[in-house]
Protein backbone atom coordinates (compact mmCIF):
# COMPACT_ATOMS: atom_id res chain seq x y z
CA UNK A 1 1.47 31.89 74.17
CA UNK A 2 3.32 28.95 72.50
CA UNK A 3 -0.51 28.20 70.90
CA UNK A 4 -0.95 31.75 69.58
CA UNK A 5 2.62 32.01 67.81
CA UNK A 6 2.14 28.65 66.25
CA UNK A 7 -1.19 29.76 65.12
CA UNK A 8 1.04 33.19 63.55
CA UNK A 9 3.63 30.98 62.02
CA UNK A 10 1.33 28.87 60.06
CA UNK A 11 -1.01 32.04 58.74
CA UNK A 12 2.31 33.73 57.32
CA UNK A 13 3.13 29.84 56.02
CA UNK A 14 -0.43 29.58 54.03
CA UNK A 15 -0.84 33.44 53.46
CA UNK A 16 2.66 33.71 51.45
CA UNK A 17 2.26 35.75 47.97
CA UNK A 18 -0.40 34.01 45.66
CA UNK A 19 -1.36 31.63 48.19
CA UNK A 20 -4.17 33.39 49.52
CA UNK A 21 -5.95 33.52 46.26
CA UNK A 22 -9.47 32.55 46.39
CA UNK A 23 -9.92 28.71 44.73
CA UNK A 24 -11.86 27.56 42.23
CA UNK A 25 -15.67 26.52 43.30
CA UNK A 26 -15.87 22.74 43.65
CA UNK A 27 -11.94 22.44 43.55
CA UNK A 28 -9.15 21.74 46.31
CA UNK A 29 -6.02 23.97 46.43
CA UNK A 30 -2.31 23.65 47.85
CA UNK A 31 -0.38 25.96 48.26
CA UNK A 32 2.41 24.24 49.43
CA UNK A 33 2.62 21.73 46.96
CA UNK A 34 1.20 24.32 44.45
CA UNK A 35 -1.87 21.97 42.83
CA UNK A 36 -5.09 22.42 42.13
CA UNK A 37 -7.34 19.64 42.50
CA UNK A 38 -11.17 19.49 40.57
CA UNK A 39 -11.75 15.57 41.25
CA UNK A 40 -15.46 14.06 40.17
CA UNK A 41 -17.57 17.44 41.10
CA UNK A 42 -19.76 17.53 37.68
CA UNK A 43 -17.76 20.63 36.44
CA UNK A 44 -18.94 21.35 32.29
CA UNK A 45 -16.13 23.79 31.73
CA UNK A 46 -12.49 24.17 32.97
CA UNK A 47 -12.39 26.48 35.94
CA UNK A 48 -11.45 30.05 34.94
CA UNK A 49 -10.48 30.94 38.53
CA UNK A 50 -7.11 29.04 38.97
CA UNK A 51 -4.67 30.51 41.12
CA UNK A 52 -1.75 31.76 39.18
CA UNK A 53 0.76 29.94 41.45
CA UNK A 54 -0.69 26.72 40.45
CA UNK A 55 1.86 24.36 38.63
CA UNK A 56 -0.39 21.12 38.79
CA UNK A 57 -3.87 21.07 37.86
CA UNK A 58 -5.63 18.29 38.13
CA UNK A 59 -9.22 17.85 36.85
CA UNK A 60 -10.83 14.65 36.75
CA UNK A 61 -14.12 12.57 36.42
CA UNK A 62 -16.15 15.94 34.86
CA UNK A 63 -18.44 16.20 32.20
CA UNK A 64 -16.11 18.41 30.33
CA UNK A 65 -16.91 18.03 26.31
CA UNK A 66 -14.58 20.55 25.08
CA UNK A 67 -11.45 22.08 25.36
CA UNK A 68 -11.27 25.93 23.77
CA UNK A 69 -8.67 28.41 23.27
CA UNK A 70 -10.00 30.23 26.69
CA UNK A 71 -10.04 27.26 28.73
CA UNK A 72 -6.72 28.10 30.17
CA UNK A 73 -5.37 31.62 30.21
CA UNK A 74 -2.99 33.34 32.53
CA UNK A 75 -1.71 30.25 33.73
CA UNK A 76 2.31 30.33 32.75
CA UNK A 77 3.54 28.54 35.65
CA UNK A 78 1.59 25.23 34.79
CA UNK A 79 3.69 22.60 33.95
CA UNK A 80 1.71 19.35 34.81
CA UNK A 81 -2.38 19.17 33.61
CA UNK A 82 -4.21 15.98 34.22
CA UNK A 83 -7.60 16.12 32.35
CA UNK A 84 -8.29 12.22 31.94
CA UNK A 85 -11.75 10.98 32.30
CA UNK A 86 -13.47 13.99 31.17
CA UNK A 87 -15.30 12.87 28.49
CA UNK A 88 -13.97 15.23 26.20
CA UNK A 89 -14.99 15.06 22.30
CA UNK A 90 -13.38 17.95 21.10
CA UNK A 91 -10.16 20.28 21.62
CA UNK A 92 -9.94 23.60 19.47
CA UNK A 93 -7.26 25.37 18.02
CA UNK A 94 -4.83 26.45 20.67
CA UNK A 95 -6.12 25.15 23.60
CA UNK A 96 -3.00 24.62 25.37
CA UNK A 97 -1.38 28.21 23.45
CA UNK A 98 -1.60 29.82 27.12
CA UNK A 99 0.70 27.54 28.65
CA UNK A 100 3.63 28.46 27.78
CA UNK A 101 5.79 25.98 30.14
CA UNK A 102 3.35 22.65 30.46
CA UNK A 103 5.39 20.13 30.53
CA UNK A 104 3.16 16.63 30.83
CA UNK A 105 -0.37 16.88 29.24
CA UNK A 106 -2.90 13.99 30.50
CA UNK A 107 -5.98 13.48 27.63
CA UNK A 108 -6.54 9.62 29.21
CA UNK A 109 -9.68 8.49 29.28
CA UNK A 110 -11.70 10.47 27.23
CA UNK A 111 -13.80 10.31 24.26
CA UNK A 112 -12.20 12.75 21.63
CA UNK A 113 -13.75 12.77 18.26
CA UNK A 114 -12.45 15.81 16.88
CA UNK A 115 -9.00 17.85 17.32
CA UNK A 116 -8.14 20.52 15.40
CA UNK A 117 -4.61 20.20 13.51
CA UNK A 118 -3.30 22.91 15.98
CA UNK A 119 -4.96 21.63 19.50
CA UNK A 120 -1.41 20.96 20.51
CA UNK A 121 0.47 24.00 19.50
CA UNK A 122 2.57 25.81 21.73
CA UNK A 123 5.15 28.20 21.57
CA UNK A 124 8.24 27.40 22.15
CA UNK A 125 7.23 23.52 21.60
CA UNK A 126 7.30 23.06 25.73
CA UNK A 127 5.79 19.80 25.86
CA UNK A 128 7.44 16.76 26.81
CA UNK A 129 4.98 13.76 27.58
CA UNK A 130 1.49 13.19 25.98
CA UNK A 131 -0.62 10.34 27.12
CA UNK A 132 -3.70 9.63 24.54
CA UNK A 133 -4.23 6.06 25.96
CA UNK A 134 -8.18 5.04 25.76
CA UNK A 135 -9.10 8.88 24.43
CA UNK A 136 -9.52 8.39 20.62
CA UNK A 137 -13.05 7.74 19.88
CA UNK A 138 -12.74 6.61 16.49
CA UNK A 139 -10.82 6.32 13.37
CA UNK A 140 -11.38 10.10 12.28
CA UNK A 141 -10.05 10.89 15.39
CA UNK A 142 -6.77 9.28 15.18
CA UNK A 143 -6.38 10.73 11.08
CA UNK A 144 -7.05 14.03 13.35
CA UNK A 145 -4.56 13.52 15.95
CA UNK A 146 -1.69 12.38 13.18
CA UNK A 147 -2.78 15.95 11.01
CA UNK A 148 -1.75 17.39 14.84
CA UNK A 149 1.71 15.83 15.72
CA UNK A 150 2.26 16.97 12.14
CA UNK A 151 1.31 20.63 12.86
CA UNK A 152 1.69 21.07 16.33
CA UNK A 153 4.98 21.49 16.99
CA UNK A 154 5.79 19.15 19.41
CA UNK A 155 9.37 18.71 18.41
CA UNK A 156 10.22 18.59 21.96
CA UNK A 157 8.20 15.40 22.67
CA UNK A 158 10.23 12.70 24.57
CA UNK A 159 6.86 10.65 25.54
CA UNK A 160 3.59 9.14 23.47
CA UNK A 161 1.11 7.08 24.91
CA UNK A 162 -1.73 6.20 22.42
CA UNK A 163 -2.14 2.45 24.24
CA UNK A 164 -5.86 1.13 24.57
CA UNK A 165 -7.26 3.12 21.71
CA UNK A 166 -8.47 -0.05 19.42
CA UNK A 167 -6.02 1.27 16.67
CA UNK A 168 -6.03 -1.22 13.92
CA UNK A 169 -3.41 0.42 11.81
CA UNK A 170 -0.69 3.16 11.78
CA UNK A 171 -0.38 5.85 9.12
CA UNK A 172 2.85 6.27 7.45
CA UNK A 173 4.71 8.65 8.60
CA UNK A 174 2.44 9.38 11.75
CA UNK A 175 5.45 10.06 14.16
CA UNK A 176 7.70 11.56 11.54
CA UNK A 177 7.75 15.30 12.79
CA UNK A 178 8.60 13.96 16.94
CA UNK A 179 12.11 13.50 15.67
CA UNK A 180 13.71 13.80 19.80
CA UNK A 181 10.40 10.77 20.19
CA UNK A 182 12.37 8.68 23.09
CA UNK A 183 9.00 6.13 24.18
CA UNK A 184 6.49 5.42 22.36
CA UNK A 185 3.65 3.12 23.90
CA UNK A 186 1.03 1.38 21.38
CA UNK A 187 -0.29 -1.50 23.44
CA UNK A 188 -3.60 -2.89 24.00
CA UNK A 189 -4.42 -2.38 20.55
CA UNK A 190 -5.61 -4.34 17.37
CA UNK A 191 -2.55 -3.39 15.03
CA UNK A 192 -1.95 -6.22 13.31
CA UNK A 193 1.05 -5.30 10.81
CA UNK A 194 3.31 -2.98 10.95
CA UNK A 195 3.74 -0.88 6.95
CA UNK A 196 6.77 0.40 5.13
CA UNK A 197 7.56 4.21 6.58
CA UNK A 198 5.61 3.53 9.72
CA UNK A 199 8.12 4.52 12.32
CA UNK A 200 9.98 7.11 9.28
CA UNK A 201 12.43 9.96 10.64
CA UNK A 202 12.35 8.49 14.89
CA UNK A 203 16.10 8.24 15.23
CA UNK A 204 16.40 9.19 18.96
CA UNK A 205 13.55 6.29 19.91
CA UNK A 206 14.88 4.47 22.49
CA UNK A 207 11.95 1.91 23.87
CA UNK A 208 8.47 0.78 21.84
CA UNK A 209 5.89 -0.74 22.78
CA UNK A 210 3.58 -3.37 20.83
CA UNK A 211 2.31 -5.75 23.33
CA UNK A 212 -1.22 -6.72 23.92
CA UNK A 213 -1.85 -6.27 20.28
CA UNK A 214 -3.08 -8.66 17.28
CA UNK A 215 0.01 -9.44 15.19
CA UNK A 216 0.42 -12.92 13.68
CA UNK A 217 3.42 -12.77 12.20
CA UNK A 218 5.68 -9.55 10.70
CA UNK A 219 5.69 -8.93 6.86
CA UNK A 220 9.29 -8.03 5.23
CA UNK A 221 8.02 -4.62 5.44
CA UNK A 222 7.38 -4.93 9.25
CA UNK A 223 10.71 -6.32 9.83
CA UNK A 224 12.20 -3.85 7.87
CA UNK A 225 10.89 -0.79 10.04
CA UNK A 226 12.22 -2.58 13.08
CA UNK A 227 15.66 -3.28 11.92
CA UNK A 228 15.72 0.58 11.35
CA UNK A 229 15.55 1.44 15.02
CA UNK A 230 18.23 -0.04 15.85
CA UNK A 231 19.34 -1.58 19.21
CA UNK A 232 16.28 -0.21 21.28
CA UNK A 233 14.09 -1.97 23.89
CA UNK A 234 10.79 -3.46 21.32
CA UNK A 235 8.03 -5.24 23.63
CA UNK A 236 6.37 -7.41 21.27
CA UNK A 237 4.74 -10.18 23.74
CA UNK A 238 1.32 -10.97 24.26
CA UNK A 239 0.49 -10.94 21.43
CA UNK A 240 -1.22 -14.43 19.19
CA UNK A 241 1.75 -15.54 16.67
CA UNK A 242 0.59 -18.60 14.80
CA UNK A 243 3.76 -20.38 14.31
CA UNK A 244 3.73 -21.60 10.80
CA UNK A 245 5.94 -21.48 8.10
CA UNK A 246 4.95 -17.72 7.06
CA UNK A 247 6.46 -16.92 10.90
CA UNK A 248 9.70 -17.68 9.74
CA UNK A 249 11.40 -14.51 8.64
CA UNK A 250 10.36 -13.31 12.26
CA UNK A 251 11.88 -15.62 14.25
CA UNK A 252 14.77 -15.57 12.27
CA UNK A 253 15.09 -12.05 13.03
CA UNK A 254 14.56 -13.03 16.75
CA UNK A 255 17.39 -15.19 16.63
CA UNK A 256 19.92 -12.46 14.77
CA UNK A 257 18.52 -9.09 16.32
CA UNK A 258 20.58 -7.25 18.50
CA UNK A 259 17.52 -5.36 20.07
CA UNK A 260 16.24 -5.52 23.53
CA UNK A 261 13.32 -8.06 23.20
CA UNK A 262 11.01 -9.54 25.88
CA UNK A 263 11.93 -12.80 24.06
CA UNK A 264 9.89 -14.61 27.04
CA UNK A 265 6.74 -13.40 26.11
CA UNK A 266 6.73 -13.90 22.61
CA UNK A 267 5.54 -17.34 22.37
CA UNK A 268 3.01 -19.00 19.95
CA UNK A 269 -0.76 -18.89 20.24
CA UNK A 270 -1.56 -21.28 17.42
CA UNK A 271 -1.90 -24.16 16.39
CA UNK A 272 -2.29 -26.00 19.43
CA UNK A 273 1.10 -28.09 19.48
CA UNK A 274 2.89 -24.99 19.49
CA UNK A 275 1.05 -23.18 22.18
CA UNK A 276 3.07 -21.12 24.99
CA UNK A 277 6.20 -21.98 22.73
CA UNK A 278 8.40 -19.63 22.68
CA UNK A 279 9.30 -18.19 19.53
CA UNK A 280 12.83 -17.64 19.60
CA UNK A 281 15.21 -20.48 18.65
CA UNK A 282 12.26 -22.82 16.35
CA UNK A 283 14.25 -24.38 13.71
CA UNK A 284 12.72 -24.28 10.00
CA UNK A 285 11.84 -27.74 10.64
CA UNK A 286 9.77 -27.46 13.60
CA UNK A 287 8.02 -24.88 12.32
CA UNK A 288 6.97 -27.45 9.05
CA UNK A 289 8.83 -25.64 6.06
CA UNK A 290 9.05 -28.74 4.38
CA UNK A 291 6.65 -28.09 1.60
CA UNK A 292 8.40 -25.33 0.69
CA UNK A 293 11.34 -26.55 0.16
CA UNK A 294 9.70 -29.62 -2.42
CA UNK A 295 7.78 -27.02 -4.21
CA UNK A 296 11.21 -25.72 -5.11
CA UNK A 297 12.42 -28.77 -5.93
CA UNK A 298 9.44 -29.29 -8.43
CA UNK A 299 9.96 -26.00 -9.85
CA UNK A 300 13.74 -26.91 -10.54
CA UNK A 301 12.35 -30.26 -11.89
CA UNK A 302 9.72 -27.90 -14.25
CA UNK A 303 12.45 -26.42 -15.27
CA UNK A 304 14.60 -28.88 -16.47
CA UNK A 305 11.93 -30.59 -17.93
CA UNK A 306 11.20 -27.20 -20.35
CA UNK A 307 15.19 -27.36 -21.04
CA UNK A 308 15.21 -31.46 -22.22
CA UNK A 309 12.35 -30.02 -24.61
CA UNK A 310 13.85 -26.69 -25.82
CA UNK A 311 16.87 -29.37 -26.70
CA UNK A 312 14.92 -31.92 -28.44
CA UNK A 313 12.54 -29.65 -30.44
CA UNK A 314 16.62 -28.03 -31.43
CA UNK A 315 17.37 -31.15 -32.51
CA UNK A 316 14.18 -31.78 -34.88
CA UNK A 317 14.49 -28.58 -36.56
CA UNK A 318 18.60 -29.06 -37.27
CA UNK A 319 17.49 -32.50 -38.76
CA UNK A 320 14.69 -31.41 -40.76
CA UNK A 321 16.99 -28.78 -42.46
CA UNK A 322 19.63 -31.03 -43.21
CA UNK A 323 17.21 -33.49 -44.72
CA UNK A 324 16.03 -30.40 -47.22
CA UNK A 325 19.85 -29.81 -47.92
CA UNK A 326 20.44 -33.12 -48.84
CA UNK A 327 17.01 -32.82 -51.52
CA UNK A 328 18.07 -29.31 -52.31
CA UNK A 329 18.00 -30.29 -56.02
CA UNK A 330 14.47 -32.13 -56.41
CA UNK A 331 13.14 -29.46 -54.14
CA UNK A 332 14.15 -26.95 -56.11
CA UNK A 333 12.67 -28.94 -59.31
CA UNK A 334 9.57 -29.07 -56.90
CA UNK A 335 9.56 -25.61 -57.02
CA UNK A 336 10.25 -24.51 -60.84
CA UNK A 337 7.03 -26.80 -61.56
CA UNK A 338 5.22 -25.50 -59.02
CA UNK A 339 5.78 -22.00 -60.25
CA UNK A 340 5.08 -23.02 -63.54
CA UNK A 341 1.82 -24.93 -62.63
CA UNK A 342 0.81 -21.66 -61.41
CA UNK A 343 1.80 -19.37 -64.20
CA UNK A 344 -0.19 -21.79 -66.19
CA UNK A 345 -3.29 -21.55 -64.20
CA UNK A 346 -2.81 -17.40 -64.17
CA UNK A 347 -2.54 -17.05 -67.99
CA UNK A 348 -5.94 -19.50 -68.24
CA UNK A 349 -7.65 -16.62 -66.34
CA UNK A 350 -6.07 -14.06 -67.68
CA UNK A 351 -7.15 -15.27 -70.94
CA UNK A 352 -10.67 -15.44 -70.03
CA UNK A 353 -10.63 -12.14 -68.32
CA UNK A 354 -9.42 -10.46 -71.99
CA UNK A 355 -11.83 -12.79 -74.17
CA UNK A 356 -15.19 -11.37 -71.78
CA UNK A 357 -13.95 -7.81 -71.59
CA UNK A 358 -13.13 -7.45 -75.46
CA UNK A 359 -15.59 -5.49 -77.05
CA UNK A 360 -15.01 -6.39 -80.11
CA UNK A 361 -16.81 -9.51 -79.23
CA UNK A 362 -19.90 -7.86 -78.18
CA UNK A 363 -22.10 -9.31 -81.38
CA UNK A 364 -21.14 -12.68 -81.62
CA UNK A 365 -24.72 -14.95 -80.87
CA UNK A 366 -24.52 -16.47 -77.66
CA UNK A 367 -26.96 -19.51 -79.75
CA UNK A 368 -23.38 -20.71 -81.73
CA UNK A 369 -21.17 -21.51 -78.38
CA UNK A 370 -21.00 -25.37 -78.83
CA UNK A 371 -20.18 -24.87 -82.76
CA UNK A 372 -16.92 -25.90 -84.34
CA UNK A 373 -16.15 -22.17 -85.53
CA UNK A 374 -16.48 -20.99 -82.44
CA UNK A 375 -13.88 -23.56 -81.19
CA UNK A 376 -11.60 -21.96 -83.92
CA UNK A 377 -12.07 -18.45 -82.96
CA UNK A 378 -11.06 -19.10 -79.25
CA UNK A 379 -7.83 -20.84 -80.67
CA UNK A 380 -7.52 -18.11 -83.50
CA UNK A 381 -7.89 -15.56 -80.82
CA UNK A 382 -5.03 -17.05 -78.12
CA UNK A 383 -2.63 -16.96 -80.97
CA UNK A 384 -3.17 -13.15 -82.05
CA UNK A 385 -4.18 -11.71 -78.96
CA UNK A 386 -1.48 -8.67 -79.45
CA UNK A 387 -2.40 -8.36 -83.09
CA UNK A 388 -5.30 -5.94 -84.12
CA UNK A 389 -8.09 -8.10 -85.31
CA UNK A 390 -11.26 -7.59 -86.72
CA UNK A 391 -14.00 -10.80 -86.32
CA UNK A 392 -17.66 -10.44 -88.48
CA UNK A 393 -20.30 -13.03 -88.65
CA UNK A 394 -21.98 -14.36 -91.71
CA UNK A 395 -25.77 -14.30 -91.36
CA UNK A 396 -26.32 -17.92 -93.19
CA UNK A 397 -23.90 -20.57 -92.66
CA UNK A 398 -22.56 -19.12 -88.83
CA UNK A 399 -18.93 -19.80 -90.41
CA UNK A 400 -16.15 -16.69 -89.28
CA UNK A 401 -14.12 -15.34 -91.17
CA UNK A 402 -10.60 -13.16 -89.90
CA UNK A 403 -9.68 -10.72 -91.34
CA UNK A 404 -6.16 -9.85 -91.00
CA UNK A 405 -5.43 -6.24 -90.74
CA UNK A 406 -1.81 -5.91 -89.62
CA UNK A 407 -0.13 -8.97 -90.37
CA UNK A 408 -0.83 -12.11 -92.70
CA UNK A 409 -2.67 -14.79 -90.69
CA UNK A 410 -2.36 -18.70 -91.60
CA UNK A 411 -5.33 -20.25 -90.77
């Protein structure tokens, strides 16, 4: 008897209202915890035949390429989905649309190559913690992923995981529409600098997470972004810092930073003296800033040097004018000779310029130019050259004659 109303109890227990739904082929259900289970049993699509009382779903290790805007309908008490290691390549626009309270959303693990800018959109922007770690397959996918947490809505967002995904550099502006962003986990990556805008408009961030990456050293830019978050947790260990003299901006924000850093794990890779140092309190010195500092002191030296000469070549010119002051008068007589030298020279061709274009002396023989009278004429002609003159040539003797039409000539 005690058997048979045990047996009762337990059938009303597992029969309750939507808990004797049929489940999904392949898949494990329970009720009691309300999950759904699909672990490793070579499913291609998302089950369509989820109970509706399901809250957790959890399909794993599937061959499950894509994600549509079917693959989950009439499922609005869902709040958990764990769909990591599905090899997924592709989610569609609004394949989440349907579920209208998920909460956590598991994409680990997979091999997504394309997502469409509204893959993530849900109404009412539901959706609190997104883990992406190991999922992006390449570099289109993550320019993909940042066109969705710009369109997606996912103002609500409190968690990002996007650790393990070989990321080698961070868009600007990538997490600027998760404004309520509280964690935001990018380790085991290659980043290796971290650019002006990069963590833009993420007031509310409270812990971030860089370790396991390949940063060297962080510019003024990178420094920059994380003195703009404030007094948050940063885990920046594990990660190879060669501890030069380009380091030292960093550790000099080490040493003044009020934010909560893993201090003990940021220690120097390279070079090999400084190895498992840590970074936090190295002195200028230690880090061998020295030739720095004489550079400096040779440009100062440069410097002065190019002021000793602006000063002599001052002095020169101030000298050289006073010497012309002091020969003001000969220089000037330098000058009224030189000017007259000149004017000299110009009239000589000037001359010669009116004797060859004067028509007048278009018939004289070229035969009598090394003659006597022809001497005359050229000094005949300088001394009347305003006058209007009229010059023949006798045929016998080659002797000229001027005739004087104007005014009375004295030869």
């Amino acid at each position: 008897m005690c058997a048979f109303a045990v047996r009762v109890f337990l059938g009303i227990l597992l029969c309750a209202p939507y808990q004797c739904l049929e489940c999904p082929f392949g898949c494990e259900c329970f009720a009691v915890t309300r999950t759904v289970k699909c672990v490793s049993k070579d499913l291609l699509t998302v089950p369509q035949s989820i109970p509706g009382y399901a809250k957790t779903v959890i399909i794993t290790g599937n061959n499950i390429h894509r994600i549509g805007p079917h693959s989950f309908t009439e499922l609005e008490n869902v709040t958990n989905i764990i769909l990591s290691n599905n090899r997924i390549t592709e989610m569609s626009s609004d394949s989440f649309s349907a579920l209208i309270n998920l909460r956590f959303l598991d994409l680990s693990e997979n091999q997504l190559a394309l997502i469409h800018p509204q893959a993530l959109s849900i109404p009412g922007s539901p959706l609190q913690e997104l883990n992406l770690s190991r999922s992006l397959h390449n570099f289109t996918a993550l320019t993909d992923l940042t066109t969705a947490l710009r369109w997606g809505g996912l103002s609500g967002l409190l968690r990002l995981d996007l650790s393990g995904n070989q990321l080698t550099l961070l868009p600007p502006g990538m997490f600027s529409h998760l404004p309520d962003l509280q964690q935001l986990f990018l380790a085991n990556n290659s980043l290796m600098a971290v650019y002006s805008g990069t963590f833009s408009g993420m007031s509310h961030l409270e812990m971030l997470d860089l370790t396991h990456n390949a940063f060297m050293t962080f510019s003024a830019d990178g420094l920059q972004e994380l003195k703009k978050l404030g007094n948050i947790r940063i885990l920046l260990g594990d990660n190879p810092y060669t501890c030069s003299c380009e380091i030292r901006n960093f550790v000099a924000w080490l040493n003044e930073s009020r934010a909560q850093v893993d201090v003990d794990a940021v220690k120097c890779a390279s070079p090999r003296g400084f190895s498992d140092t840590w970074l936090r309190g190295l002195g200028v010195h230690a880090l061998g800033c020295v030739v720095p500092v004489q550079a400096e002191v040779a440009d100062l030296t440069l410097q002065t040097s190019y002021v000793f000469l602006g000063l002599v070549l001052g002095f020169v010119g101030m000298v050289f004018l006073f010497v012309l002051y002091l020969n003001r008068k000969g220089m000037k007589k330098w000058i009224i000779e030189m000017r007259d030298a000149c004017q000299d020279i110009l009239e000589g061709y000037h001359y010669r310029y009116e004797i060859d274009s004067d028509p007048r002396l278009g018939h004289i023989s070229a035969n009598n130019g090394g003659s006597m009278a022809q001497g005359h004429l050229g000094l005949a002609l300088s001394q009347q050259l305003q006058s209007d003159t009229c010059i023949v040539q006798l045929p016998t003797d080659t002797q000229v004659k001027q005739l004087a039409t104007s005014s009375t000539v004295n030869l």
